[in-house]
Every structure is written in structure tokens, then in C-alpha cells.
PDB file of N, CA and C in Angstrom:
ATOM      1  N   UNK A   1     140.793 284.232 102.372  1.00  0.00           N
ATOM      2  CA  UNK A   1     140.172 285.119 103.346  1.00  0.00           C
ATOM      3  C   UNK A   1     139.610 284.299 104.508  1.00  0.00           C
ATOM      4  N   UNK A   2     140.047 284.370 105.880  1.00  0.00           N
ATOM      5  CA  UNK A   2     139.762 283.691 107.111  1.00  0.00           C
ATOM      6  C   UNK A   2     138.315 284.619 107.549  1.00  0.00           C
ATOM      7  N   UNK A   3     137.591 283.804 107.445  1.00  0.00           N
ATOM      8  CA  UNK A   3     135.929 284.232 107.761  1.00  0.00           C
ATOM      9  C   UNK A   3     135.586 284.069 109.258  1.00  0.00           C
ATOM     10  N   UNK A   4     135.190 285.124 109.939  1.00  0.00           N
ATOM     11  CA  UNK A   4     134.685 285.051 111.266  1.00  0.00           C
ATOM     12  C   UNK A   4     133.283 285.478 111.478  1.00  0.00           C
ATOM     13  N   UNK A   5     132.808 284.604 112.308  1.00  0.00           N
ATOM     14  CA  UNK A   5     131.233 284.719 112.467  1.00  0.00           C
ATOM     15  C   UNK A   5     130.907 285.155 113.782  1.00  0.00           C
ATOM     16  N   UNK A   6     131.838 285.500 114.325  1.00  0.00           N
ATOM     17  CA  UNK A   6     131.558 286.069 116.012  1.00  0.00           C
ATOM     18  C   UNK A   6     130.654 287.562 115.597  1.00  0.00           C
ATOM     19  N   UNK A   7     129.489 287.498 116.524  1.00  0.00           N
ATOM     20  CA  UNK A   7     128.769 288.553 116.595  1.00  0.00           C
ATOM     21  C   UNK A   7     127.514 289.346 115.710  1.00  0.00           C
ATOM     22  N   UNK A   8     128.279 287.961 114.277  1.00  0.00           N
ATOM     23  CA  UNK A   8     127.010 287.868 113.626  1.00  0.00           C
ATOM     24  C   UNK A   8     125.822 287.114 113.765  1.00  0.00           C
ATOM     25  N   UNK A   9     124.571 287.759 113.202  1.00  0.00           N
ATOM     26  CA  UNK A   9     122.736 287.280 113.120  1.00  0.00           C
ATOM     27  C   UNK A   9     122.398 287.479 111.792  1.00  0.00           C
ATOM     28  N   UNK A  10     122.281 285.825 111.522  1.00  0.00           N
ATOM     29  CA  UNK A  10     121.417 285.158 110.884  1.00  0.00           C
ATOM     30  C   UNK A  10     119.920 284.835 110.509  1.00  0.00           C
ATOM     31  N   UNK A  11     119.132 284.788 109.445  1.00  0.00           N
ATOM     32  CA  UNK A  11     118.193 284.268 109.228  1.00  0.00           C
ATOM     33  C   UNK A  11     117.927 283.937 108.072  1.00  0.00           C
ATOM     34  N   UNK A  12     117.079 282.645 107.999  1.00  0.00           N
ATOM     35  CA  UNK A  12     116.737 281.667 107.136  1.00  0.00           C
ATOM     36  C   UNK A  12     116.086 282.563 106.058  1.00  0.00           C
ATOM     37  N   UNK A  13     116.527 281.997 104.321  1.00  0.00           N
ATOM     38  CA  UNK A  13     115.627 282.124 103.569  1.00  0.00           C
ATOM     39  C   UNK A  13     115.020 281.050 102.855  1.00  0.00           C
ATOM     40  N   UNK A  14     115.682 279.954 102.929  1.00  0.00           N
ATOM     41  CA  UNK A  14     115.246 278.951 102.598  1.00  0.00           C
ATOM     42  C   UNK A  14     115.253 278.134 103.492  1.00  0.00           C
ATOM     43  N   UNK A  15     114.230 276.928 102.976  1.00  0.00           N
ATOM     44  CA  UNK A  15     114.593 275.429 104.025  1.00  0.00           C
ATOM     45  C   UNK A  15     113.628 274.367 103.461  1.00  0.00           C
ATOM     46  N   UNK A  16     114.107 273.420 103.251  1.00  0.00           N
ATOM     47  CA  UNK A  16     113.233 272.213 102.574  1.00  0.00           C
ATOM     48  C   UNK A  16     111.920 271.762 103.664  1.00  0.00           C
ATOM     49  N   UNK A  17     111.109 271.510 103.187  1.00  0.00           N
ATOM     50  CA  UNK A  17     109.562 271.076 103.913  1.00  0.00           C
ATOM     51  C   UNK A  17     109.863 270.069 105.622  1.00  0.00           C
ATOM     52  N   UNK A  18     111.042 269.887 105.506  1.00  0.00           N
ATOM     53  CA  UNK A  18     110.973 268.529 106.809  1.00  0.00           C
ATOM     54  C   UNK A  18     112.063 269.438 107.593  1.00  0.00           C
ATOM     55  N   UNK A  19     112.452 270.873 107.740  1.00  0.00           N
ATOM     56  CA  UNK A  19     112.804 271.160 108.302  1.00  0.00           C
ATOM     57  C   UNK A  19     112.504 271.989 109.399  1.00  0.00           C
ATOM     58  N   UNK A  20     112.746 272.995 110.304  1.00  0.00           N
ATOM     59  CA  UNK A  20     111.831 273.214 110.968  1.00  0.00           C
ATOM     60  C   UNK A  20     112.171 275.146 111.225  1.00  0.00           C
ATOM     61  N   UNK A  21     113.254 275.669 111.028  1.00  0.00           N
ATOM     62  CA  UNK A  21     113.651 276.992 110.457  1.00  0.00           C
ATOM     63  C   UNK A  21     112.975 277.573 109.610  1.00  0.00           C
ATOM     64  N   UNK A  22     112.531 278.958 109.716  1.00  0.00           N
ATOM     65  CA  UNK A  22     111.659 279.813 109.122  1.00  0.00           C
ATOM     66  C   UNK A  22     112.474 281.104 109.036  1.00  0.00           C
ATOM     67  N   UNK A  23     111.790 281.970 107.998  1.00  0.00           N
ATOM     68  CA  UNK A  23     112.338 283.513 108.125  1.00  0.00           C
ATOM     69  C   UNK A  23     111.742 284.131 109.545  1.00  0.00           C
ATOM     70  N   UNK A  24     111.278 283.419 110.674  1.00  0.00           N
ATOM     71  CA  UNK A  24     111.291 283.751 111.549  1.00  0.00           C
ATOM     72  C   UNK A  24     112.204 283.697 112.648  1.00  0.00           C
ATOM     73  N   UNK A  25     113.242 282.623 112.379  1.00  0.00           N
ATOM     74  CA  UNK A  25     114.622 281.541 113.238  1.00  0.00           C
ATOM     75  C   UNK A  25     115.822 283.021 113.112  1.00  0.00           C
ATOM     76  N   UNK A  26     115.978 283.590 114.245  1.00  0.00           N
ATOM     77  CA  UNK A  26     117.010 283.987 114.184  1.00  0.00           C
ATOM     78  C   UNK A  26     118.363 283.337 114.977  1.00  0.00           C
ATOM     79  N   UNK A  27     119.334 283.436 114.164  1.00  0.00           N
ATOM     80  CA  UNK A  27     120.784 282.801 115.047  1.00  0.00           C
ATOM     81  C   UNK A  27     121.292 283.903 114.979  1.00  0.00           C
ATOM     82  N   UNK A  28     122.169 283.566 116.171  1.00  0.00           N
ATOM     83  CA  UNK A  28     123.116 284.941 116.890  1.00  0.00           C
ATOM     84  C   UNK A  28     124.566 284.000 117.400  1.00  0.00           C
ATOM     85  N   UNK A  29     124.939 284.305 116.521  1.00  0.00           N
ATOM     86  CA  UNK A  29     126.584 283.807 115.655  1.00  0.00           C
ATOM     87  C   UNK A  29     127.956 283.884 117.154  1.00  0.00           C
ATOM     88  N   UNK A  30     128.482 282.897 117.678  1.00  0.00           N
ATOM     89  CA  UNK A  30     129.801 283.579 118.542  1.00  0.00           C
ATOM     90  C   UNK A  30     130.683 282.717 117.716  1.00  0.00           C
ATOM     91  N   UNK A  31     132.165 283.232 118.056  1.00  0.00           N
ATOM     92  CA  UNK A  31     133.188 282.485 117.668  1.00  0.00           C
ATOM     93  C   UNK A  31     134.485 282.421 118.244  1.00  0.00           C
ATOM     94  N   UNK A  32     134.899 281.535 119.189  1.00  0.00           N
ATOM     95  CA  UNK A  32     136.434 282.276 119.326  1.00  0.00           C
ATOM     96  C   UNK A  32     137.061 280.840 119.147  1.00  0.00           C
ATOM     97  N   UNK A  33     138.431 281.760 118.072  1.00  0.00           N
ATOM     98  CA  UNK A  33     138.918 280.923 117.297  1.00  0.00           C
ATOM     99  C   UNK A  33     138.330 280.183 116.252  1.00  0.00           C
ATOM    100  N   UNK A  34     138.651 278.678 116.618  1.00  0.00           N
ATOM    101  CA  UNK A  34     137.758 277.950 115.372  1.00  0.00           C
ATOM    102  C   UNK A  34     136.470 276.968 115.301  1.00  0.00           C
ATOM    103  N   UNK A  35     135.987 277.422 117.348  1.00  0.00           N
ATOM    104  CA  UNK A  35     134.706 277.462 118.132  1.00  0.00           C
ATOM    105  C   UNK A  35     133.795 278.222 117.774  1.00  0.00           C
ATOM    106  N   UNK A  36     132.355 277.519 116.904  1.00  0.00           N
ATOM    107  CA  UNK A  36     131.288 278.754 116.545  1.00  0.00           C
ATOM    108  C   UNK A  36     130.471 277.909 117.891  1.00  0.00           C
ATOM    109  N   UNK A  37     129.965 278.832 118.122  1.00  0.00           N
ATOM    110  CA  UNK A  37     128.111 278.251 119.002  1.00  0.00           C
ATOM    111  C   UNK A  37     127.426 279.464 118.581  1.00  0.00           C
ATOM    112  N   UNK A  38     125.977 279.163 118.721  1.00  0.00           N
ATOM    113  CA  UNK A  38     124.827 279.966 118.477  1.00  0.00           C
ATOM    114  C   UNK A  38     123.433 279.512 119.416  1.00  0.00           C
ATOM    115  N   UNK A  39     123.022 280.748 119.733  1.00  0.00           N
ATOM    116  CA  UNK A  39     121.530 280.455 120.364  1.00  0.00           C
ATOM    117  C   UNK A  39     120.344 281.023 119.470  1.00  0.00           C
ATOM    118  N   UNK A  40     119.511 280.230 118.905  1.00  0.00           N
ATOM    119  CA  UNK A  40     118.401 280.400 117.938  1.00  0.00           C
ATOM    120  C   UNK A  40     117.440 280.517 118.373  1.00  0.00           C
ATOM    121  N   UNK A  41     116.239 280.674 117.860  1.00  0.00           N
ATOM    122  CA  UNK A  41     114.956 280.436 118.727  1.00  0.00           C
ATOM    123  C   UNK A  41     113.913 281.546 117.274  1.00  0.00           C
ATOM    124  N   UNK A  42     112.553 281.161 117.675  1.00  0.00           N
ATOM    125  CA  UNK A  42     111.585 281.832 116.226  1.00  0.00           C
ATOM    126  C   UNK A  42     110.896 281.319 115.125  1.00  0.00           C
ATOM    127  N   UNK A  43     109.826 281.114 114.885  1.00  0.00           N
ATOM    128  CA  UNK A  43     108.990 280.469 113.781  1.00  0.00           C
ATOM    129  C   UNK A  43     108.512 279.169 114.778  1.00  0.00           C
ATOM    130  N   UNK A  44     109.078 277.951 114.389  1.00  0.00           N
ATOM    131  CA  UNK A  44     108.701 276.367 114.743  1.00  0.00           C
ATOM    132  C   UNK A  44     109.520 276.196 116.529  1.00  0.00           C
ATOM    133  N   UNK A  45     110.552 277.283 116.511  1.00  0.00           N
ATOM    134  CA  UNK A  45     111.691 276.848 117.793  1.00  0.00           C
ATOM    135  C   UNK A  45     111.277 277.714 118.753  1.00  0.00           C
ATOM    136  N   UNK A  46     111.228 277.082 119.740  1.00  0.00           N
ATOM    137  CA  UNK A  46     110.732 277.587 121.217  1.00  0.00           C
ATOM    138  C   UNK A  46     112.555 278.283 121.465  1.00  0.00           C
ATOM    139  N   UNK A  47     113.701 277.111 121.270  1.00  0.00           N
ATOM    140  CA  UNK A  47     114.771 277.613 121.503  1.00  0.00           C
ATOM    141  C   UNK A  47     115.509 276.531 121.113  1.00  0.00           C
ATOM    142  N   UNK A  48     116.937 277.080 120.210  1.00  0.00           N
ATOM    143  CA  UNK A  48     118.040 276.046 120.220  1.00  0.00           C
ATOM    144  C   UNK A  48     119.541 276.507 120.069  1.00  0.00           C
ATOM    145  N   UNK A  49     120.253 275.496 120.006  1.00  0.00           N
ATOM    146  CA  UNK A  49     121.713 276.074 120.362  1.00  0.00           C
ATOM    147  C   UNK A  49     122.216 274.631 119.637  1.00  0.00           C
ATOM    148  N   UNK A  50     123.704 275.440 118.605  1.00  0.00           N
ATOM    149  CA  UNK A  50     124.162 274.753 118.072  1.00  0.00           C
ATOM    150  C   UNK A  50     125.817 275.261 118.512  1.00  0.00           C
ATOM    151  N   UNK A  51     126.499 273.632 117.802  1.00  0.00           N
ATOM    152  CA  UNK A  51     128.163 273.933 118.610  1.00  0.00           C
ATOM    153  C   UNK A  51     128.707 273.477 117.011  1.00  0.00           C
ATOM    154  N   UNK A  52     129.715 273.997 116.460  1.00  0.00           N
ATOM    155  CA  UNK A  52     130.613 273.930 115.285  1.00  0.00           C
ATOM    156  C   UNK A  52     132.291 274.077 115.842  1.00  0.00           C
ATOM    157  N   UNK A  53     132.780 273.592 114.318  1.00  0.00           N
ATOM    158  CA  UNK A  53     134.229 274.067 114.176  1.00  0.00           C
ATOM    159  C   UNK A  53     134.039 274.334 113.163  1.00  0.00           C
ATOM    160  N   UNK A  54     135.182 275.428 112.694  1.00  0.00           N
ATOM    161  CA  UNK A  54     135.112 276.532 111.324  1.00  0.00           C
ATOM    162  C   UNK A  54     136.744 275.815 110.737  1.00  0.00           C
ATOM    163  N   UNK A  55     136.392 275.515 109.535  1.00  0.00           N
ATOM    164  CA  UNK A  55     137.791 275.370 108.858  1.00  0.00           C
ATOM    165  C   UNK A  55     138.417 276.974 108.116  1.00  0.00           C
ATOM    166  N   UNK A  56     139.589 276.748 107.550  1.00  0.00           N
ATOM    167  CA  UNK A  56     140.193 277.647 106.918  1.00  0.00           C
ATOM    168  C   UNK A  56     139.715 278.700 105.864  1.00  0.00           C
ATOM    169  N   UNK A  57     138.300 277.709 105.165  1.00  0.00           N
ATOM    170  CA  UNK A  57     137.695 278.403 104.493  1.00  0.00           C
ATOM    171  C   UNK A  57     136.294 278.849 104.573  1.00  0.00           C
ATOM    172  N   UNK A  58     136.156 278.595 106.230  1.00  0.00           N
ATOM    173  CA  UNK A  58     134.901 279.075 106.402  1.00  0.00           C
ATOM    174  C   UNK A  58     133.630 278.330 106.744  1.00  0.00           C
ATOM    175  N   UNK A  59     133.988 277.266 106.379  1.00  0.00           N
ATOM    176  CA  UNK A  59     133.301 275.755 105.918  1.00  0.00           C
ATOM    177  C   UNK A  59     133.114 275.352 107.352  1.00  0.00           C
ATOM    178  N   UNK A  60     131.699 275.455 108.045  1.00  0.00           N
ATOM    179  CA  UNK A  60     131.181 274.941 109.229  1.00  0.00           C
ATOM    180  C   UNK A  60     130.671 273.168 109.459  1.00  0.00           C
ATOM    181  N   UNK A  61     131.397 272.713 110.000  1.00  0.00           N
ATOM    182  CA  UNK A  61     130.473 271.030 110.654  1.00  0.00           C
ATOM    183  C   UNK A  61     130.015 271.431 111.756  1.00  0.00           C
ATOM    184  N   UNK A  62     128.827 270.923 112.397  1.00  0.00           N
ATOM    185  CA  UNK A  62     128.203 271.549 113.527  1.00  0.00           C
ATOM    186  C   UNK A  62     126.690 270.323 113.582  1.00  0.00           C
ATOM    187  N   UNK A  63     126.566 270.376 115.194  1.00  0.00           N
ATOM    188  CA  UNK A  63     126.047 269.723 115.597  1.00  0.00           C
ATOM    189  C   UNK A  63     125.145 270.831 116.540  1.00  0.00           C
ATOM    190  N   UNK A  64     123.062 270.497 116.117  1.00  0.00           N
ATOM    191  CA  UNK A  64     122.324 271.533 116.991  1.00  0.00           C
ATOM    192  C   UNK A  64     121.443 270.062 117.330  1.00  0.00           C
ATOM    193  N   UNK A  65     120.868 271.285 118.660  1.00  0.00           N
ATOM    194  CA  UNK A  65     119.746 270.358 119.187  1.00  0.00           C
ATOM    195  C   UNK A  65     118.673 271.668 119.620  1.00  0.00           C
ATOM    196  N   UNK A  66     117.296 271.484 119.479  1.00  0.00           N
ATOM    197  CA  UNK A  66     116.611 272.498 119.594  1.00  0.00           C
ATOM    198  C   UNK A  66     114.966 271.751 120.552  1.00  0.00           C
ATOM    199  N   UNK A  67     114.653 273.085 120.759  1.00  0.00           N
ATOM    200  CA  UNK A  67     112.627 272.284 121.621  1.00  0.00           C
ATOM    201  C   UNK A  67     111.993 273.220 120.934  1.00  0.00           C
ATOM    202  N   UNK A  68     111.127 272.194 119.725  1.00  0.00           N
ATOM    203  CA  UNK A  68     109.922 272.624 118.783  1.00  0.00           C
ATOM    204  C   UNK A  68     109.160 273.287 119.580  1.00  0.00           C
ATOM    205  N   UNK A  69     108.021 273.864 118.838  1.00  0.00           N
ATOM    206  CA  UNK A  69     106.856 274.352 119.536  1.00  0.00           C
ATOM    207  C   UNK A  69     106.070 273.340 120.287  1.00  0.00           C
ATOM    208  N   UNK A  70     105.484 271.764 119.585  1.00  0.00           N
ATOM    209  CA  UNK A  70     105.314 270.778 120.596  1.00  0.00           C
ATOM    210  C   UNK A  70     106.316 270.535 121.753  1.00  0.00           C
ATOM    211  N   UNK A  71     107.083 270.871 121.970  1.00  0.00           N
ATOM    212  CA  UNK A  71     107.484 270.391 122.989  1.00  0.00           C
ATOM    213  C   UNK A  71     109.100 269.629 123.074  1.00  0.00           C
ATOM    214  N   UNK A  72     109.298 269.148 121.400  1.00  0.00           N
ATOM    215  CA  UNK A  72     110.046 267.732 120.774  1.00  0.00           C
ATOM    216  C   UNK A  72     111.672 268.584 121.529  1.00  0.00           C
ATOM    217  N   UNK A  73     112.410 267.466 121.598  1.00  0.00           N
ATOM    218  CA  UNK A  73     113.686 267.380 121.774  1.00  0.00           C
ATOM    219  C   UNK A  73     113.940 267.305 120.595  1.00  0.00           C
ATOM    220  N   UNK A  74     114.767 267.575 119.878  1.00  0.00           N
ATOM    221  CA  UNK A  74     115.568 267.219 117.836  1.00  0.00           C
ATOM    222  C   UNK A  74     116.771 267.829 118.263  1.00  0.00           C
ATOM    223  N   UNK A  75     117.233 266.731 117.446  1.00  0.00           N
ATOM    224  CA  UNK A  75     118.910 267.184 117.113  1.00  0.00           C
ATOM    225  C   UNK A  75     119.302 266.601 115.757  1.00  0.00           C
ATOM    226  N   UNK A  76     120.118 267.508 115.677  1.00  0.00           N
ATOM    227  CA  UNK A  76     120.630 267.541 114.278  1.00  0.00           C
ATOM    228  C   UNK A  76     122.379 267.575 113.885  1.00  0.00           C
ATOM    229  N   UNK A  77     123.034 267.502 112.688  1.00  0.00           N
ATOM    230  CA  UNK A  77     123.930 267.608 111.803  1.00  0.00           C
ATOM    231  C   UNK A  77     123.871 268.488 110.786  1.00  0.00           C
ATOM    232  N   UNK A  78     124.983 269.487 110.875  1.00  0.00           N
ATOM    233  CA  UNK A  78     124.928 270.617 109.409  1.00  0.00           C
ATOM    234  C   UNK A  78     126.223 270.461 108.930  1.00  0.00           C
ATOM    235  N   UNK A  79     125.953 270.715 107.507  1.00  0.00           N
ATOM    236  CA  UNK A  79     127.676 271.303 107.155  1.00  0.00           C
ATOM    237  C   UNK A  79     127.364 272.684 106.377  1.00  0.00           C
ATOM    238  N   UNK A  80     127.804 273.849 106.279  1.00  0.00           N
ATOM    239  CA  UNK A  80     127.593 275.079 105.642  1.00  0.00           C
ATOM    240  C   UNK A  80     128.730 275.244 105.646  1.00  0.00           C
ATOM    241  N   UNK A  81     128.454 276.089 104.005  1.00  0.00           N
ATOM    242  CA  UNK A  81     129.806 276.483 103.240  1.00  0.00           C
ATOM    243  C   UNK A  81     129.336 277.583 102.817  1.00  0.00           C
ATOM    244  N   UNK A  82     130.356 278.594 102.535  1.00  0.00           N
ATOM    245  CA  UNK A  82     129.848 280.113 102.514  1.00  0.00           C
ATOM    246  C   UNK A  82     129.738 280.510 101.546  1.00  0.00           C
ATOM    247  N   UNK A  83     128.972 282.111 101.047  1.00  0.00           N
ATOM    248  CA  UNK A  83     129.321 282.601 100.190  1.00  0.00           C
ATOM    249  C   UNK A  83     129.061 283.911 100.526  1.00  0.00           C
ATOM    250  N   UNK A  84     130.275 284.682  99.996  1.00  0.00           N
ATOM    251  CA  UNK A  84     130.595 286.050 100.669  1.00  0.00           C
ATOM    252  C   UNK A  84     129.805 286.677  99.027  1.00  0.00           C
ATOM    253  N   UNK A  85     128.651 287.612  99.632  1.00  0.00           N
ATOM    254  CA  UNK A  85     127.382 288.518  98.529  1.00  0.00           C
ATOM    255  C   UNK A  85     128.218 289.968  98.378  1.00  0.00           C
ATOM    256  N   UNK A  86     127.590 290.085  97.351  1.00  0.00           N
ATOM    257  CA  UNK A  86     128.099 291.326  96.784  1.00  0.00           C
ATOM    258  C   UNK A  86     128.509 292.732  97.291  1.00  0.00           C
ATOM    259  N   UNK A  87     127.355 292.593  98.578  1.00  0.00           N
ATOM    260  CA  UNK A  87     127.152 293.534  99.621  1.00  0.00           C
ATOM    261  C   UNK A  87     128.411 293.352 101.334  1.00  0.00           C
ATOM    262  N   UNK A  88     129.103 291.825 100.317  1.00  0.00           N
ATOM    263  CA  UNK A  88     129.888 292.155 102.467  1.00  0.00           C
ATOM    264  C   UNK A  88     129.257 290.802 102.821  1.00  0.00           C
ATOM    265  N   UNK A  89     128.279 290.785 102.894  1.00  0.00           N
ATOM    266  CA  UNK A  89     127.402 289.893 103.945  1.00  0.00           C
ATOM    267  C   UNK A  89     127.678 288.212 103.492  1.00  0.00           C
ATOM    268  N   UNK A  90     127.483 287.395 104.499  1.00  0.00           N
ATOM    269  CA  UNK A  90     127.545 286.143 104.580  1.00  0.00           C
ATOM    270  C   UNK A  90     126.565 285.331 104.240  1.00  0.00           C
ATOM    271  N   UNK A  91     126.357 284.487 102.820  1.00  0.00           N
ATOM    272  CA  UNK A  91     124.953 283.688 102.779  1.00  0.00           C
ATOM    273  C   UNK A  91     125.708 282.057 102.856  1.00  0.00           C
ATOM    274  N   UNK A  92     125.006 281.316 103.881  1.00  0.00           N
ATOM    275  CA  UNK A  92     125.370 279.898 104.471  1.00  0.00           C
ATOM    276  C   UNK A  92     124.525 278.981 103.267  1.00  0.00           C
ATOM    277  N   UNK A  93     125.117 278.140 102.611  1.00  0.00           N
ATOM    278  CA  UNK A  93     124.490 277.386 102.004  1.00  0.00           C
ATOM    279  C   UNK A  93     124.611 275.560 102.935  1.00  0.00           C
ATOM    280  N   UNK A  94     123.632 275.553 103.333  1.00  0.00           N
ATOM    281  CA  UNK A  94     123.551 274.528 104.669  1.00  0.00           C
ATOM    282  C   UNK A  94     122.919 273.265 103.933  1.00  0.00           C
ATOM    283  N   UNK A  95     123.614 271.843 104.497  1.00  0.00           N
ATOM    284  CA  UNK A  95     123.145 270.626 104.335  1.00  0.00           C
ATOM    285  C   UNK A  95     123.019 269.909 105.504  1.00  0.00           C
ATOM    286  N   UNK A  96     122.151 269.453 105.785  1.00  0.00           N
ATOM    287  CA  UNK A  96     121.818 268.977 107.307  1.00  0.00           C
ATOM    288  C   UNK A  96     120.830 267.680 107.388  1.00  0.00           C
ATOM    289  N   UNK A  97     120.979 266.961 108.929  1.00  0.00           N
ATOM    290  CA  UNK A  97     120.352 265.717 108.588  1.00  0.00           C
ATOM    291  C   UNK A  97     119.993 265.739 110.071  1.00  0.00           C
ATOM    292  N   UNK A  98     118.792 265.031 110.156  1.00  0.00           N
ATOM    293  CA  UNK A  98     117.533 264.729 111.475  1.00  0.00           C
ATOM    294  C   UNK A  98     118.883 263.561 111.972  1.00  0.00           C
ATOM    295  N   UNK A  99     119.513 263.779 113.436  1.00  0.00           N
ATOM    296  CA  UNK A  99     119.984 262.283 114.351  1.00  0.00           C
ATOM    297  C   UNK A  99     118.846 261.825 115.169  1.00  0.00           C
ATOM    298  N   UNK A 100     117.545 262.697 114.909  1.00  0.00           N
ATOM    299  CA  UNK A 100     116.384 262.498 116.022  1.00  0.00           C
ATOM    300  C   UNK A 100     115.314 262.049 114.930  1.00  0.00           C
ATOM    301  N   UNK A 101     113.885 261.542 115.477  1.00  0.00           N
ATOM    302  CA  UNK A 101     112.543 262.186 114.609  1.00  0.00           C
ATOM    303  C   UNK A 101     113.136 260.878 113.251  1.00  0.00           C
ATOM    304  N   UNK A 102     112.600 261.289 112.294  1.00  0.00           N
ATOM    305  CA  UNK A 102     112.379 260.629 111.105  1.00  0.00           C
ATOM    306  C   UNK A 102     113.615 260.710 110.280  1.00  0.00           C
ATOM    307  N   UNK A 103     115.222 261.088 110.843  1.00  0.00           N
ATOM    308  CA  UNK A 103     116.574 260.952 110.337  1.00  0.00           C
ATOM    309  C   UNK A 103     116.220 261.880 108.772  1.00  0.00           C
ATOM    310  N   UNK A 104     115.483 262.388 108.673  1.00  0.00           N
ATOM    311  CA  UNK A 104     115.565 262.628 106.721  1.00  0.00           C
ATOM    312  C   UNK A 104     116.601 264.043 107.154  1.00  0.00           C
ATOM    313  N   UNK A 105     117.040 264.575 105.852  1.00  0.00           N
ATOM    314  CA  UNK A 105     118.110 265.181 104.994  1.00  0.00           C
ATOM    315  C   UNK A 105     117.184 266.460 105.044  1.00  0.00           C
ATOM    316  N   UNK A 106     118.191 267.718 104.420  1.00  0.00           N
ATOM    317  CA  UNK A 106     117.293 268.557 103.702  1.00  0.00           C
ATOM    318  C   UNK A 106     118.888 269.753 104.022  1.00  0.00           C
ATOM    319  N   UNK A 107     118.334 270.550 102.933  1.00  0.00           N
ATOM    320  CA  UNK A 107     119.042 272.129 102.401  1.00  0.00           C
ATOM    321  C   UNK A 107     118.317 273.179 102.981  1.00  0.00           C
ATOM    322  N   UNK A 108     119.345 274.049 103.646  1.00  0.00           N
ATOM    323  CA  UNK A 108     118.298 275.538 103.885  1.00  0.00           C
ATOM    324  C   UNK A 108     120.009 276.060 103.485  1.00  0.00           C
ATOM    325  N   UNK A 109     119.392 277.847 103.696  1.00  0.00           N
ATOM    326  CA  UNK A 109     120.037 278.741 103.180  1.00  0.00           C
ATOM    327  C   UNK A 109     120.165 279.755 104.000  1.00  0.00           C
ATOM    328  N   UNK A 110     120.967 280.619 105.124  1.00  0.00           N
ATOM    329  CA  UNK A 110     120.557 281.235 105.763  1.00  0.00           C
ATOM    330  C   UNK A 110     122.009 282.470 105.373  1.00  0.00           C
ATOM    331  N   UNK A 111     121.454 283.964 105.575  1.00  0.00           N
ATOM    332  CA  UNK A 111     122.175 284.994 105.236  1.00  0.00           C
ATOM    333  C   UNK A 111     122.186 285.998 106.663  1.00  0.00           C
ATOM    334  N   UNK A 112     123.141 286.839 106.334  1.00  0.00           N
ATOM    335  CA  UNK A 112     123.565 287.453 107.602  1.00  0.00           C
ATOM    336  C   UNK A 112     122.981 288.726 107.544  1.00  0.00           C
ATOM    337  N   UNK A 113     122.504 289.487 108.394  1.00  0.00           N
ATOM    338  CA  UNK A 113     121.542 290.197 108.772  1.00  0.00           C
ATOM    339  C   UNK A 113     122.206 291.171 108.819  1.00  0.00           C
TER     340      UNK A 113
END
């Protein structure tokens, strides 16, 4: 099943302590072709925008950069891999890493709205 994320919104239910996404972070999903981008913003993010490619199975690599509530420039690395819920909907099981700030790791989880 070829998974498309154009037009879908996202939000976080999980996220490890050093991350900066809340059930407040909404993303608003485009896609054409095997081009995702998104503009986020909510909780810790004043505003951010991330750029991906989508493989065959759905499976996102993607590169964001966002401006915290201080002020901070951060950028980051994700990889999310999907899982299609009982209901239809899309839950992202995300692994991601700081290229800015203190480089650490961490897991969030974000589902489609």
C-alpha cells in the first residue's frame, strides 16, 4: 500500500524529555510525489518546517529546522516509519537526532488528526 501524506495534520503523543514537540506541535503534512514538507509550530515552537523523501513503504528520512520559544535556531534528523491504526489513520513512529544544541537522540510518536 503506497502511503500519501499530502494534506494530512499531525500531532505529537509522545516525545522523549530532550525533545521539544508537545501535544501542542501541530504539522500540516504536503506531498507531491515522493517530496513531503511540513510547516509546524505549538507548545515549545514559535515555528518550523521540515523537508523529507517518502520511500515505497511509507518510511520518511527528513531533515527539520525550527525557532524555540527562546529564540534558538535547532535543526534536526528524523526517520519515521508508519503504522496504519485500526481506524484509517496514520501513527509515525519517529527516531530523530539534535545536528544543533547538545546532538542527543530521542523517539516521539506522532498520529494523524
Amino acid at each position: 500500500m503506497i502511503i500519501n501524506y499530502n494534506n494530512k495534520t499531525f500531532r505529537p503523543i509522545s516525545n522523549t524529555e530532550n525533545g521539544e514537540t508537545s501535544n501542542e506541535t501541530i504539522f500540516k503534512y504536503r506531498q507531491e510525489e515522493n517530496i513531503l514538507t511540513s510547516e509546524y509550530s505549538g507548545g515549545k515552537i514559535k515555528y518550523g518546517h521540515l523537508i523529507g523523501l517518502v520511500d515505497k513503504d511509507g518510511n520518511i528520512e527528513m531533515r527539520y529546522h525550527q525557532v524555540n520559544e527562546k529564540g534558538e535556531l535547532m535543526t534536526g534528523i528524523c526517520k519515521s516509519k508508519p503504522e496504519i491504526l485500526k481506524n484509517g489513520k496514520i501513527r509515525l513512529h519517529e527516531s530523530w537526532e539534535w545536528t544543533s544544541g547538545d546532538k542527543s537522540k530521542g523517539k516521539s510518536i506522532i498520529e494523524e488528526q
